[in-house]
Protein backbone atom coordinates (compact mmCIF):
# COMPACT_ATOMS: atom_id res chain seq x y z
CA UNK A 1 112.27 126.36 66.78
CA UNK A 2 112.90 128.06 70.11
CA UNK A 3 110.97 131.75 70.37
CA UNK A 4 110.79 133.65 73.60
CA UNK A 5 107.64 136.78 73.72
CA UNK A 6 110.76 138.94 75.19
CA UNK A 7 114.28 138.89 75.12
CA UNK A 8 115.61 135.60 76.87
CA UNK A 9 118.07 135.93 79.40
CA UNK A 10 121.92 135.26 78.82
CA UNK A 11 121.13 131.48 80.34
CA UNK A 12 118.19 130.68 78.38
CA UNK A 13 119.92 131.33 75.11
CA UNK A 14 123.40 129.81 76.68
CA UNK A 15 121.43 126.59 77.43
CA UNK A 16 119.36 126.50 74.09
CA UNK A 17 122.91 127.02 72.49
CA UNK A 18 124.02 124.00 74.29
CA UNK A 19 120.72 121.76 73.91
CA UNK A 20 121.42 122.42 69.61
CA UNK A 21 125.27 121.90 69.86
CA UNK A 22 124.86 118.43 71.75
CA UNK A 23 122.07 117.56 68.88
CA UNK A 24 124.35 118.09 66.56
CA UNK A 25 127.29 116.59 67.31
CA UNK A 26 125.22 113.27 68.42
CA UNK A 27 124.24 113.24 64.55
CA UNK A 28 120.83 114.53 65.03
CA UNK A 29 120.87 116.97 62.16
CA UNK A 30 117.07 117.42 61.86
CA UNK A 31 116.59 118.10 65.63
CA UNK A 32 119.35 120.80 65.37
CA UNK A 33 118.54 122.34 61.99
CA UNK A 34 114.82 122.76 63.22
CA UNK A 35 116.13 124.09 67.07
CA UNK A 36 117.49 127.38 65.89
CA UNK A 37 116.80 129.82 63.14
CA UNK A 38 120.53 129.96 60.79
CA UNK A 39 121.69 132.92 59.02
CA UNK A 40 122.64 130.97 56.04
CA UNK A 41 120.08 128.60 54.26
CA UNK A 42 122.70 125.71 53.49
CA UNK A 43 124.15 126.06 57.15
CA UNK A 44 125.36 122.65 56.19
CA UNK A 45 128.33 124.49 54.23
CA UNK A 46 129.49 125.65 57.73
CA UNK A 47 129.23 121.89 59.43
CA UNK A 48 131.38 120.97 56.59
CA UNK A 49 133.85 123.85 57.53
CA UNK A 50 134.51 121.69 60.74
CA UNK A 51 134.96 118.52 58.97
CA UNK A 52 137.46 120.27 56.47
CA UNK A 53 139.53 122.27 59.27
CA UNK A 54 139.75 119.85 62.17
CA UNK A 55 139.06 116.17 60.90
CA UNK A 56 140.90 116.42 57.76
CA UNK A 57 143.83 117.39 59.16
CA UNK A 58 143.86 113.69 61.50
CA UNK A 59 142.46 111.38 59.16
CA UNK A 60 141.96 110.37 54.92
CA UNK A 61 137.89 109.40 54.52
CA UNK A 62 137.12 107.48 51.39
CA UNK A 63 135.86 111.30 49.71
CA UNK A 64 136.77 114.28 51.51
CA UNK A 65 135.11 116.69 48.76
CA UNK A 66 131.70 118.57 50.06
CA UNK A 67 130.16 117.46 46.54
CA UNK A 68 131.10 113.73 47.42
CA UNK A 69 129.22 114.14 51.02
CA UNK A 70 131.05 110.93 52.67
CA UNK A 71 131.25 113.76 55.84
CA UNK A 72 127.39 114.16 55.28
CA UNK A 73 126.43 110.56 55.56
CA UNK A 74 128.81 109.53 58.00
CA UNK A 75 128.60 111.97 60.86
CA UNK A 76 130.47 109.81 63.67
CA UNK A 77 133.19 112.68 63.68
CA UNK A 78 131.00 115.00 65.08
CA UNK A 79 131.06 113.05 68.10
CA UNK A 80 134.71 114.30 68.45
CA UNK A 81 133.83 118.29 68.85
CA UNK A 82 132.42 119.74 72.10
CA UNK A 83 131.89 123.31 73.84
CA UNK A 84 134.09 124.70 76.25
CA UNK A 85 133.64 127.27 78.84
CA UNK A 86 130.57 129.65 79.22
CA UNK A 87 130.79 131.74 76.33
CA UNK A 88 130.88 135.29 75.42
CA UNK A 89 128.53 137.99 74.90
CA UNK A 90 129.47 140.67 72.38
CA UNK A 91 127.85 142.79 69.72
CA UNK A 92 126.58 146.50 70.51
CA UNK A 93 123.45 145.07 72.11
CA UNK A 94 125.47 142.23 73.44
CA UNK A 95 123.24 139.99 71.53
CA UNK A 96 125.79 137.41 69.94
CA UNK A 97 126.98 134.85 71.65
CA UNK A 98 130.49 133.14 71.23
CA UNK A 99 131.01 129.60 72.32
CA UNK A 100 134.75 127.63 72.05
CA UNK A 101 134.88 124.48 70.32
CA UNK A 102 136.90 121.98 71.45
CA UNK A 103 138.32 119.10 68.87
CA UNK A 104 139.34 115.99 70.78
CA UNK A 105 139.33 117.58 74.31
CA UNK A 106 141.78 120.56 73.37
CA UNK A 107 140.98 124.33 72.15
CA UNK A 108 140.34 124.27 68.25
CA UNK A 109 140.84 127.46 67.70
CA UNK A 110 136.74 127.97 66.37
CA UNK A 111 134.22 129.40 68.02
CA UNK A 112 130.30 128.49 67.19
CA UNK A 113 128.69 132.12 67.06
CA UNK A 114 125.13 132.49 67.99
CA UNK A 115 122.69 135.95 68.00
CA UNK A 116 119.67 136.44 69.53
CA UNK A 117 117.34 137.74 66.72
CA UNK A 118 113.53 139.45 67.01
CA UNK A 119 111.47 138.79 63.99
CA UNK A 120 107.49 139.22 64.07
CA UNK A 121 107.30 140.13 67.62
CA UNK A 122 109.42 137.11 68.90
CA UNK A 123 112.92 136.37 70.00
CA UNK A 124 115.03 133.40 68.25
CA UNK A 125 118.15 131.98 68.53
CA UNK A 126 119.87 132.22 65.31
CA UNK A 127 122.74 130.04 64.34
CA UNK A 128 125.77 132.17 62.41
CA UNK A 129 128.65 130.07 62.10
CA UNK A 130 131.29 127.81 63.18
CA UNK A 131 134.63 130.25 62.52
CA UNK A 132 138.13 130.55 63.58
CA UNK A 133 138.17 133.02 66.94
C-alpha cells in the first residue's frame, strides 16, 4: 500500500486513484486490494454494487446472485467501466476525493470516492466506495 510521510498533494493521490482504478478494472484484484487502504473489509461487496447496477441492467450471466460469485470469477465486465474527468475534492479538509465512472463510454451516474487518511504517522489512500453521485 501507498503511504506518503506528509500529506500528498491533490495529484499524487489523483494519480494513485487512477493507477488502483485501471488495476481493477483490468481484473487485477490483488494488485488493487493491496494499493489502497478500504474503509470496508469485504470492499468486494461494493465491486459487486457495479456489477448489480450497471451490467445487470445490459446483460443475463449464468448466476447474477453475490452468493453465486459468477461476477467474482469472471471479471471481463470490469473492462467496460472507466474514470472520467479530474475529480473532485470535498470534505471539510478537502480530503475526499470524487471520481465519475463511466459505463461503456457514457456517465453512469456513480462516482468512486476516495479519502486521504493519516494513521501511525503516515498518509494513505483509502478506498470508500463506488456510489450513485
Amino acid at each position: 500500500m501507498q503511504t506518503w510521510t506528509t500529506k500528498p498533494a491533490n495529484e499524487a493521490v489523483l494519480e494513485h486513484a487512477r493507477a488502483f482504478f485501471a488495476a481493477l478494472v483490468s481484473g487485477e484484484i490483488e494488485k488493487a486490494d493491496g494499493m489502497v487502504a478500504h474503509a470496508y473489509e469485504d470492499w468486494n461487496e461494493n465491486v459487486y454494487n457495479l456489477f448489480q447496477d450497471h451490467v445487470l441492467v445490459h446483460t443475463t450471466p449464468p448466476d447474477s446472485s453475490f452468493e453465486g460469485e459468477w461476477w467474482k470469477k469472471n471479471r471481463g465486465w470490469l473492462a467496460d467501466f472507466s474514470l472520467e474527468g479530474e475529480g473532485q475534492w470535498t470534505g471539510k479538509q478537502k480530503n475526499v476525493l470524487w471520481l465519475d465512472v463511466a459505463y461503456r463510454g457514457e456517465p453512469s451516474g456513480y462516482i468512486a470516492e476516495f479519502e486521504v487518511v493519516e494513521t501511525n504517522g503516515a498518509f494513505a489512500l483509502q478506498h470508500t466506495a463506488f456510489r450513485m453521485a
